[in-house]
Protein backbone atom coordinates (compact mmCIF):
# COMPACT_ATOMS: atom_id res chain seq x y z
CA UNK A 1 47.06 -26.34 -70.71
CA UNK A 2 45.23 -24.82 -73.78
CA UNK A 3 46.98 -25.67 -76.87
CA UNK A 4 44.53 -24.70 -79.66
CA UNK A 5 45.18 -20.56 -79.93
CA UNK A 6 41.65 -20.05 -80.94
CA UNK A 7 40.56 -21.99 -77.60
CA UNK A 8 42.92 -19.68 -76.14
CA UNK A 9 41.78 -16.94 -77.39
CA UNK A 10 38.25 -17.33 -76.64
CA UNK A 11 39.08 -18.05 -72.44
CA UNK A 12 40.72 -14.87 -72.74
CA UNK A 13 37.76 -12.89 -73.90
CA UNK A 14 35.68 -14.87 -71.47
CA UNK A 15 37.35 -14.29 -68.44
CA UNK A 16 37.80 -10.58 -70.04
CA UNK A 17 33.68 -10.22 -70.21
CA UNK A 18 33.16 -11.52 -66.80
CA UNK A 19 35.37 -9.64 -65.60
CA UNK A 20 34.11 -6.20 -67.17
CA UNK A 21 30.49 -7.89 -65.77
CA UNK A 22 31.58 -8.09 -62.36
CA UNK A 23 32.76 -5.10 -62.04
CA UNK A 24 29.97 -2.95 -63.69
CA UNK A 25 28.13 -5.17 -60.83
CA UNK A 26 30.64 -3.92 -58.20
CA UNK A 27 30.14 -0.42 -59.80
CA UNK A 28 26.36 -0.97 -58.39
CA UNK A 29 26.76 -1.85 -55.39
CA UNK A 30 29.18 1.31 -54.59
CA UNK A 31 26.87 3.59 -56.18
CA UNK A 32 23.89 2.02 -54.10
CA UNK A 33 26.38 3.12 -50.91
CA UNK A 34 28.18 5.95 -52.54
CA UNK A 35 27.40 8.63 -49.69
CA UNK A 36 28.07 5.78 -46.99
CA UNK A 37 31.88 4.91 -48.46
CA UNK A 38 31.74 9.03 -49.16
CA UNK A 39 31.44 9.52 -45.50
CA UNK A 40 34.06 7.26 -44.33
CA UNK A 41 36.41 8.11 -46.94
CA UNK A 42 36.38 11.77 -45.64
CA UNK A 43 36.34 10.58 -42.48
CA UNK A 44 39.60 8.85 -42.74
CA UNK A 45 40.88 11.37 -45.33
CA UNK A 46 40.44 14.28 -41.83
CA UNK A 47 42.44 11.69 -39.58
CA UNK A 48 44.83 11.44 -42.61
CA UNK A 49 45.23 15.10 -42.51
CA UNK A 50 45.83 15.42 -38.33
CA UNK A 51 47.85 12.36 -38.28
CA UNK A 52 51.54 15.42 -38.50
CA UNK A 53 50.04 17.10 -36.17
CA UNK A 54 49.12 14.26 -33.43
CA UNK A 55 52.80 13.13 -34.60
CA UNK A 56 54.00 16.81 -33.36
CA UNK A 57 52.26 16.25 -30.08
CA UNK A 58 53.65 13.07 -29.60
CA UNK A 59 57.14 14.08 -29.63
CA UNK A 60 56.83 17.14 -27.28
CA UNK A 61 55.99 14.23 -25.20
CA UNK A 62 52.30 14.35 -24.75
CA UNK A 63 50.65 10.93 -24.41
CA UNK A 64 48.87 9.35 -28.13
CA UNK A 65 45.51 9.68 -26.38
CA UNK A 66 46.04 13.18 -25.11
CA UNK A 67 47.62 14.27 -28.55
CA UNK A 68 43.93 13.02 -30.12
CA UNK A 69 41.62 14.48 -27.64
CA UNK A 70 43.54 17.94 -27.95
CA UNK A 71 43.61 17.92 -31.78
CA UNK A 72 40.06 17.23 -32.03
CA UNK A 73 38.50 19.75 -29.36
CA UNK A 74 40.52 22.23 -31.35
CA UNK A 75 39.48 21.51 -34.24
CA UNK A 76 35.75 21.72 -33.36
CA UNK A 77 36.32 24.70 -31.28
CA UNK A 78 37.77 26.14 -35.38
CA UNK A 79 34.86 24.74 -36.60
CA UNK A 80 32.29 26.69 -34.22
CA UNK A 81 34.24 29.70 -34.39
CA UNK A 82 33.76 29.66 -37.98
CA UNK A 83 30.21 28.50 -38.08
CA UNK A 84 29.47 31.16 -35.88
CA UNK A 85 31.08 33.91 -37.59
CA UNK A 86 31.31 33.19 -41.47
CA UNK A 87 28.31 31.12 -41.77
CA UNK A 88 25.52 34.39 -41.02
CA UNK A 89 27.85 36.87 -42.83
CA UNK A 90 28.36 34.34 -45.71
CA UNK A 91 24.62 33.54 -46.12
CA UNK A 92 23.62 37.43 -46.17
CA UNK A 93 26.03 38.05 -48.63
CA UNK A 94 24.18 34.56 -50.76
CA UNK A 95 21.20 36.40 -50.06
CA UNK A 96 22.07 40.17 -51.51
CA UNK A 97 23.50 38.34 -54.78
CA UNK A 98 20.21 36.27 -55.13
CA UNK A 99 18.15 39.47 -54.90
CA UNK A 100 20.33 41.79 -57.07
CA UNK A 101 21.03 39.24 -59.73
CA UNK A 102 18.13 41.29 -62.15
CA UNK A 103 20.31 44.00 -61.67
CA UNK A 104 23.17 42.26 -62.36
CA UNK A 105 22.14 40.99 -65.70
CA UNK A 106 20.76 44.59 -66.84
CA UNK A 107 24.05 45.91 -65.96
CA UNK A 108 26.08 43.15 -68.05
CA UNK A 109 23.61 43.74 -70.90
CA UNK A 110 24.75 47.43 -70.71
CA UNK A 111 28.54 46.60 -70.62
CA UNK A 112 27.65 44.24 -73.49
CA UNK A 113 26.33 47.07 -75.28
CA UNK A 114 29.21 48.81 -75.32
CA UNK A 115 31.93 46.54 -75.96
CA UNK A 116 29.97 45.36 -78.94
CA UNK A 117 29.40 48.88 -80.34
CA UNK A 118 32.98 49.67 -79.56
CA UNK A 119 34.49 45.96 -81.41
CA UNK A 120 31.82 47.09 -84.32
CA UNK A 121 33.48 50.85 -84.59
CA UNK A 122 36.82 48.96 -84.89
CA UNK A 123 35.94 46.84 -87.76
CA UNK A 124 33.91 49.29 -89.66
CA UNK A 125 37.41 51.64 -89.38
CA UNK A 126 39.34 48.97 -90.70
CA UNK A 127 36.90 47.56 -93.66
CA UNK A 128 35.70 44.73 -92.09
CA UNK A 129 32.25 43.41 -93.66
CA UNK A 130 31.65 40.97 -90.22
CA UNK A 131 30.21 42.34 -87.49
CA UNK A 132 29.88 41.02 -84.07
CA UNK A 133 26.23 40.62 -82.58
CA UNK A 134 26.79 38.77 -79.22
CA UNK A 135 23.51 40.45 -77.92
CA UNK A 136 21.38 38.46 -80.42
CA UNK A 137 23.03 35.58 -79.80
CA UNK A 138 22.65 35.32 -75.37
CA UNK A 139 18.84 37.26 -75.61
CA UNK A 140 19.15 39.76 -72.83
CA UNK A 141 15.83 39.99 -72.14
CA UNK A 142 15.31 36.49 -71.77
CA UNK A 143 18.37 36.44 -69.55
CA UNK A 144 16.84 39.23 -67.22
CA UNK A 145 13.14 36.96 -67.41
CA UNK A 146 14.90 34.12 -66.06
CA UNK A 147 17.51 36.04 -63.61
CA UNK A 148 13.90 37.79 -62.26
CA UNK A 149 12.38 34.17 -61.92
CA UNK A 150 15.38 32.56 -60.57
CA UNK A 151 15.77 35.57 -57.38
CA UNK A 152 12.56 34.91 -55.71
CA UNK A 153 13.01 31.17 -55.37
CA UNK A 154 16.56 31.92 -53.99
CA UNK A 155 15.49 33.83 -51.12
CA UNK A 156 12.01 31.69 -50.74
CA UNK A 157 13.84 28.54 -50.00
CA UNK A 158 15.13 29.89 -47.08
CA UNK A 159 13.86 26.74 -44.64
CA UNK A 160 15.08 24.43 -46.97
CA UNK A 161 18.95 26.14 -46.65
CA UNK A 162 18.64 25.99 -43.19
CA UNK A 163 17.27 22.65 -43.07
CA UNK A 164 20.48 21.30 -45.81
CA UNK A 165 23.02 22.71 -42.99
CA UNK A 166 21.76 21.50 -40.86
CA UNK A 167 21.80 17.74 -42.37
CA UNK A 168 25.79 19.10 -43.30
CA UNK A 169 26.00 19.80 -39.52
CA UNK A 170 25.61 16.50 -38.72
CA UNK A 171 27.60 14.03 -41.22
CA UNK A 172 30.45 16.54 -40.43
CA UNK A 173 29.76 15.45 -36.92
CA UNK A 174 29.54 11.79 -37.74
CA UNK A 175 32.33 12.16 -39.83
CA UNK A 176 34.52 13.77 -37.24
CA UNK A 177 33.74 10.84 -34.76
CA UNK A 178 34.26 8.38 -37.33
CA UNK A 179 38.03 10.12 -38.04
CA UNK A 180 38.44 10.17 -34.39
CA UNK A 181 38.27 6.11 -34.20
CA UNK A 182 40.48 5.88 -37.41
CA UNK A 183 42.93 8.22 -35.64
CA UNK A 184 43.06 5.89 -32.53
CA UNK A 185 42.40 2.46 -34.02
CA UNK A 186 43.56 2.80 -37.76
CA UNK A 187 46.44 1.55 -37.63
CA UNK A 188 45.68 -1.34 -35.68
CA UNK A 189 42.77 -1.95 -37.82
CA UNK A 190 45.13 -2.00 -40.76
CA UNK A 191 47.15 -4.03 -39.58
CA UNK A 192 45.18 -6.94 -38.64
CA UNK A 193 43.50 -6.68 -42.01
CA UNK A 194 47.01 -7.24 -43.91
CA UNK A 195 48.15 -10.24 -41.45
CA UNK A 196 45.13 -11.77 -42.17
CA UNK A 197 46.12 -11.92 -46.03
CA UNK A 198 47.98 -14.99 -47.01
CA UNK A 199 51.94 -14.38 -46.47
CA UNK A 200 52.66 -13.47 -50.35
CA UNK A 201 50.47 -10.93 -50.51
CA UNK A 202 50.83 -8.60 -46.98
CA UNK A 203 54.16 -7.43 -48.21
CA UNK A 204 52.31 -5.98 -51.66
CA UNK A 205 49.16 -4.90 -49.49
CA UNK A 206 52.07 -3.20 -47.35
CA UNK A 207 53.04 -1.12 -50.49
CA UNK A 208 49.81 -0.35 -51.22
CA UNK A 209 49.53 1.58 -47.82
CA UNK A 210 52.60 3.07 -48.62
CA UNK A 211 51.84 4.22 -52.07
CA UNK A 212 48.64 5.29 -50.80
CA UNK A 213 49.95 7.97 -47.72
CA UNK A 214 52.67 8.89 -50.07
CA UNK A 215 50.36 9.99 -52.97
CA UNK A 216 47.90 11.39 -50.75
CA UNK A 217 50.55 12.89 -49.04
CA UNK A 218 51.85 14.81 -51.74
CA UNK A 219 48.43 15.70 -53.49
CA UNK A 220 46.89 16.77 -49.79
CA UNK A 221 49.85 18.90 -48.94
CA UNK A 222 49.93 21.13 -52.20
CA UNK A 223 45.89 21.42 -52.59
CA UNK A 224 45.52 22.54 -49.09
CA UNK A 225 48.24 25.18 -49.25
CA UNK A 226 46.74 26.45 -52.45
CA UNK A 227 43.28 26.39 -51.51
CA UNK A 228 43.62 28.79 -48.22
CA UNK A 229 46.30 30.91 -49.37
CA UNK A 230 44.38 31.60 -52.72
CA UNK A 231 41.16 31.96 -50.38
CA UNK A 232 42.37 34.46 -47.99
CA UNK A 233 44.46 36.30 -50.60
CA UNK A 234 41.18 36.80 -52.78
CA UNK A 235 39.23 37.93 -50.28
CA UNK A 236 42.16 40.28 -49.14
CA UNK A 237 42.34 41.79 -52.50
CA UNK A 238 39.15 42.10 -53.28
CA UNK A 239 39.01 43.98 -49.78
CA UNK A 240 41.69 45.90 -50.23
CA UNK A 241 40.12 47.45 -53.72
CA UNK A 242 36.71 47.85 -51.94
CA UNK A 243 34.82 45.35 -54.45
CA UNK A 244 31.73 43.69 -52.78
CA UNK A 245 31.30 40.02 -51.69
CA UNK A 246 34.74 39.48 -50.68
CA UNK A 247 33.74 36.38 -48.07
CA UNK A 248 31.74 34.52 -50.54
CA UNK A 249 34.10 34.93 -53.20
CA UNK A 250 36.81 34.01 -51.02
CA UNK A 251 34.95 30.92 -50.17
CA UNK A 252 34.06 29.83 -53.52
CA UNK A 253 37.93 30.23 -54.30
CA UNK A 254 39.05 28.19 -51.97
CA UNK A 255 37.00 25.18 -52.67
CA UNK A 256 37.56 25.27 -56.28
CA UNK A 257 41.32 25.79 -55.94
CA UNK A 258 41.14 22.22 -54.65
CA UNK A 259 40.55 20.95 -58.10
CA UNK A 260 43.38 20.83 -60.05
CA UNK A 261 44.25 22.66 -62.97
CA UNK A 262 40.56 23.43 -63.72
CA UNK A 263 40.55 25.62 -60.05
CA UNK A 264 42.48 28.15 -60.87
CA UNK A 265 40.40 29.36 -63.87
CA UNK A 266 37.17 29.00 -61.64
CA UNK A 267 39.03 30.97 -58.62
CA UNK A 268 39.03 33.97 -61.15
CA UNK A 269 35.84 34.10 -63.10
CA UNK A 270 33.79 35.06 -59.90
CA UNK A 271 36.23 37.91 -58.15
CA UNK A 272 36.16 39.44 -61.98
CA UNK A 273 32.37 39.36 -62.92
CA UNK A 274 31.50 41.00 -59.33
CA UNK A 275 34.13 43.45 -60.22
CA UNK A 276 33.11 44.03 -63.76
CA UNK A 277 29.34 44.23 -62.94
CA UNK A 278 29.85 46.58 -59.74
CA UNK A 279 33.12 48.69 -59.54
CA UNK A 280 34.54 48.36 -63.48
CA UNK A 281 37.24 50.49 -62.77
CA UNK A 282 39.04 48.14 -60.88
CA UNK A 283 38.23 45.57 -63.50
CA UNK A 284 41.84 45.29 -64.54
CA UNK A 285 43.44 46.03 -61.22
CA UNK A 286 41.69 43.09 -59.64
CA UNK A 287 42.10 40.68 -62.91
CA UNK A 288 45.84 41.32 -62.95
CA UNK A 289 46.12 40.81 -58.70
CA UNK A 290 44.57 37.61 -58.49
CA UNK A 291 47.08 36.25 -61.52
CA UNK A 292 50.00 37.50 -59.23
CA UNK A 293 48.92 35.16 -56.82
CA UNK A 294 48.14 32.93 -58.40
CA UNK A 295 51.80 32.61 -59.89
CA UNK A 296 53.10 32.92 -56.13
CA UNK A 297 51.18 29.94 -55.12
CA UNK A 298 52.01 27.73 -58.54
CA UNK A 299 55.28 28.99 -59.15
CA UNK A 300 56.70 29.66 -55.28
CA UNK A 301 54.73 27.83 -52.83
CA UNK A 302 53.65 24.88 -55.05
CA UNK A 303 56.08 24.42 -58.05
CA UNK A 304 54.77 21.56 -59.32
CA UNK A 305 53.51 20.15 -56.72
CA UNK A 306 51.82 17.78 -58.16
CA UNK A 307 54.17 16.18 -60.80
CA UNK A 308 56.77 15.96 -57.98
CA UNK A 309 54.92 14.79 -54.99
CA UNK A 310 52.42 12.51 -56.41
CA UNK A 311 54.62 11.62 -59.13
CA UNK A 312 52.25 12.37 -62.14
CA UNK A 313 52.88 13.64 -65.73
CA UNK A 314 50.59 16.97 -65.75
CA UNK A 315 49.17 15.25 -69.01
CA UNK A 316 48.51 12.62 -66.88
CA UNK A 317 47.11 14.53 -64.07
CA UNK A 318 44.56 16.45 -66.04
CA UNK A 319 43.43 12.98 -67.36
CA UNK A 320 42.99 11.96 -63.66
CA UNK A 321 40.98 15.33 -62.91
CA UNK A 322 38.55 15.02 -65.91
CA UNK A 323 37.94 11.00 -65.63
CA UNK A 324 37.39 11.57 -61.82
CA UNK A 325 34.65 14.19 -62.63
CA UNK A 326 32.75 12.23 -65.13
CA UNK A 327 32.98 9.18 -63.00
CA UNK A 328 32.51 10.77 -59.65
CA UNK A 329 31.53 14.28 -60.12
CA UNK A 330 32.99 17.00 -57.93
CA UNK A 331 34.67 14.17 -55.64
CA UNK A 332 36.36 12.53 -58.37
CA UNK A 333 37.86 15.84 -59.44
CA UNK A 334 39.57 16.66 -56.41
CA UNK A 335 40.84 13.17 -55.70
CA UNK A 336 41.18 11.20 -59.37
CA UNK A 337 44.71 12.64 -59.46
CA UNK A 338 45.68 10.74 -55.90
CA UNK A 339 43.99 7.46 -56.91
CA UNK A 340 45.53 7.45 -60.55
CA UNK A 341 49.04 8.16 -58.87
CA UNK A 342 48.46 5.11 -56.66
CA UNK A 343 46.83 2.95 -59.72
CA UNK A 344 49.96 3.59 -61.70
CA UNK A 345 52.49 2.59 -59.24
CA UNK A 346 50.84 -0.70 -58.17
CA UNK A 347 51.17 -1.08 -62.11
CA UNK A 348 54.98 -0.09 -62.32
CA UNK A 349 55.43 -2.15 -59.30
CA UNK A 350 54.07 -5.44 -60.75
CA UNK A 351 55.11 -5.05 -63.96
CA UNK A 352 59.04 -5.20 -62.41
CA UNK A 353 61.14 -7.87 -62.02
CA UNK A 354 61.60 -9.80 -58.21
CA UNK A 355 64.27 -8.20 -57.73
CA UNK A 356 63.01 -4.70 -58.69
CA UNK A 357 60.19 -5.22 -56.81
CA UNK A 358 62.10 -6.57 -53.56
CA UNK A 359 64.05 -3.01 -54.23
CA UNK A 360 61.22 -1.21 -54.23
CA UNK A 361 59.67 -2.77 -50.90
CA UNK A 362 62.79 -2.18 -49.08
CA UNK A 363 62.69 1.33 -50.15
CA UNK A 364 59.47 2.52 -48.68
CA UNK A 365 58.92 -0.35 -46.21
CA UNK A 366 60.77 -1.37 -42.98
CA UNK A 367 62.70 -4.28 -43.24
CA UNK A 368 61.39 -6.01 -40.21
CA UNK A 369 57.86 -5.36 -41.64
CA UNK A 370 58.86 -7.49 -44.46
CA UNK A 371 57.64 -11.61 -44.61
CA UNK A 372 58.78 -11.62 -48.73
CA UNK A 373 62.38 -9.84 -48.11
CA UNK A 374 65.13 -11.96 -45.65
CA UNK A 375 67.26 -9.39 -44.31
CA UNK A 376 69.76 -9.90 -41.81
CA UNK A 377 70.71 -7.91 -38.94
CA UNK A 378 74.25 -6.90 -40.09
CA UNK A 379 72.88 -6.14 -44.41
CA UNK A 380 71.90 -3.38 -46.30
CA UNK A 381 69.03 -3.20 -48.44
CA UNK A 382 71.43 -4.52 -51.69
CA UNK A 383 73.51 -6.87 -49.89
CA UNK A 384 70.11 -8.51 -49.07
CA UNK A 385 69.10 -8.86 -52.73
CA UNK A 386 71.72 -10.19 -53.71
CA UNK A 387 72.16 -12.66 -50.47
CA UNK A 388 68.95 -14.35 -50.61
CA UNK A 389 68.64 -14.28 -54.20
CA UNK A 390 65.05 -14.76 -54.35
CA UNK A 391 63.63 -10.85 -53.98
CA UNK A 392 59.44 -11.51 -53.53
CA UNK A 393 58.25 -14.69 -53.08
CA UNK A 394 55.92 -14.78 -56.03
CA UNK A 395 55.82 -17.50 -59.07
């Protein structure tokens, strides 16, 4: 044992530095095989998702393997029903913006125009020696140059689009077989992994599964029901008021309603500029729709669905969503929040005492799954605590 505090001291900052080393070299190696681990994470994030519903089928008593097989050929028959339908009416739709977008800009210079000279009027009527000169400030003509330059390539690149989806065709394909063997062997697979860990540590990798489905859970559930009902009610309203590109702007407001807090801001900006650029009058209409629903999904459907269900401060949960996003870009946004809810219970759950943490195992784990635990046939939970007097096995 290390007496001197200054030897001390300096094994702690060693074993500190190689640790930070080894894991920048970890970092390396996962970003070498990001899209690899990418595609299996999805993959097992889909069987994640299906997992209720094969659970349904189970207990109307269908057989396990039946369950699977009818899940999955229904949800690739979804999946060709909307690749044949959306996809072409989604792509024309990429294809009219790309070749308008000129237009588009002359027409936002205009409206520029004339809220400028109308916020100028204003503060010439009351005194006011500012001004406001926004149009000096973006260059509109510069913005039309490059909107003019930007068009042709759009519609040019037409091969290479069709060429992308179909690359996206096909990791959604080996994705969906991939999910298909974590749906049937998963478990298993799981399993054998944690019995293979010496007998002190399956019970915590046991919590870790647990704390893993429940925050995942929680976070999947709420994005999921925010994401299509904000989808399909955008593209409703926007139908309903007759404004253009209601598909694609449906689309686009679904994925980004998947990101957390920053979504719903996104989800609005494109609905509104569409609006703004081809049917003003409904400007306001449309701006003050889309806010109604979104408090009916926040406030009704979802309250607080993520401070509740994963179990996050929402301080703590736009941390998550801008950390994930600079470490992992779009990915990281959508799941940083489900990944810091897990980091910080592992945390809470070491930091605890045994017998806190022999609570908290029989809590979300079965007791006969427990090696760390003893508990007899004829206790409870607390009468075991306090009967074996020993909680976790750990020094």
């Amino acid at each position: 044992m290390i007496r001197d505090p200054w030897l001390r001291a300096l094994s702690i900052l060693g074993c500190a530095i190689a640790g930070f080393y080894l894991v920048g070299l970890l970092w390396q190696v996962v970003q070498e095989f990001a899209d690899i681990f990418l595609l299996f994470f999805l993959a097992w994030l889909v069987a994640f998702v299906l997992e209720p519903l094969v659970g349904t089928l189970v207990e109307g008593r269908l057989s396990r393997p039946a369950a699977i097989g009818l899940t999955y050929l229904t949800l690739l028959v979804l999946l060709l029903l909307g690749v044949v339908t959306l996809v072409p009416a989604l792509s024309l739709q990429i294809v009219e913006v790309a070749s308008n977008l000129p237009t588009y800009v002359e027409q936002a210079t205009e409206v520029l125009s004339t809220v400028q000279g109308t916020a100028n009027e204003w503060l010439t009527s009351h005194g006011s020696p500012l001004l406001i000169d926004v149009k000096s400030a973006l260059n509109p003509q510069d913005l039309s140059r490059r909107a003019e330059a930007l068009g042709p390539p759009l519609l040019s690149n037409a091969i290479g689009i069709a060429t992308g989806a179909a690359t996206l065709l096909v990791q959604v394909v080996i994705m969906l077989i991939l999910s298909f063997y974590f749906m049937v062997d998963g478990a298993r697979l799981a399993e054998s992994v944690i019995t293979a860990l010496p007998p002190r540590a399956q019970d915590d990798a046991r919590f870790l599964k647990a704390s893993t489905h429940r925050a995942f859970a929680g976070f999947l559930r709420g994005q999921l029901i925010q994401s299509l009902v904000g989808g399909v009610g955008t593209g409703l309203i926007m139908s309903a008021l007759q404004v253009d590109y209601a598909l694609l702007c449906s689309v686009v407001a679904a994925l980004v309603l998947l990101i957390p807090f920053l979504g719903p801001v996104a989800a609005v900006v494109l609905p509104v500029t569409i609006a703004l650029l081809t049917h003003p009058e409904v400007t306001v209409v449309l701006f003050i729709a889309l806010l109604a629903l979104q408090q009916v999904i926040f406030n009704l459907l979802a309250p607080r669905i993520l401070s509740r269900q994963v179990g996050l401060h929402p301080l703590l949960v736009f941390f998550a969503v801008l950390t994930g996003a600079r470490v992992a870009g779009v990915w990281g946004a959508i799941f940083g929040v489900p990944f810091v809810a897990v980091l910080t219970t592992m945390i809470s759950f070491y930091r605890a005492n045994q017998e806190d943490r022999a609570a908290r195992l029989l809590e979300h784990l079965p007791a006969e799954e427990l090696v760390s635990v003893d508990v007899g046939p004829s206790e409870t939970a607390g009468e075991a605590l306090i009967s074996s007097g020993k909680g976790v096995a750990r020094s």
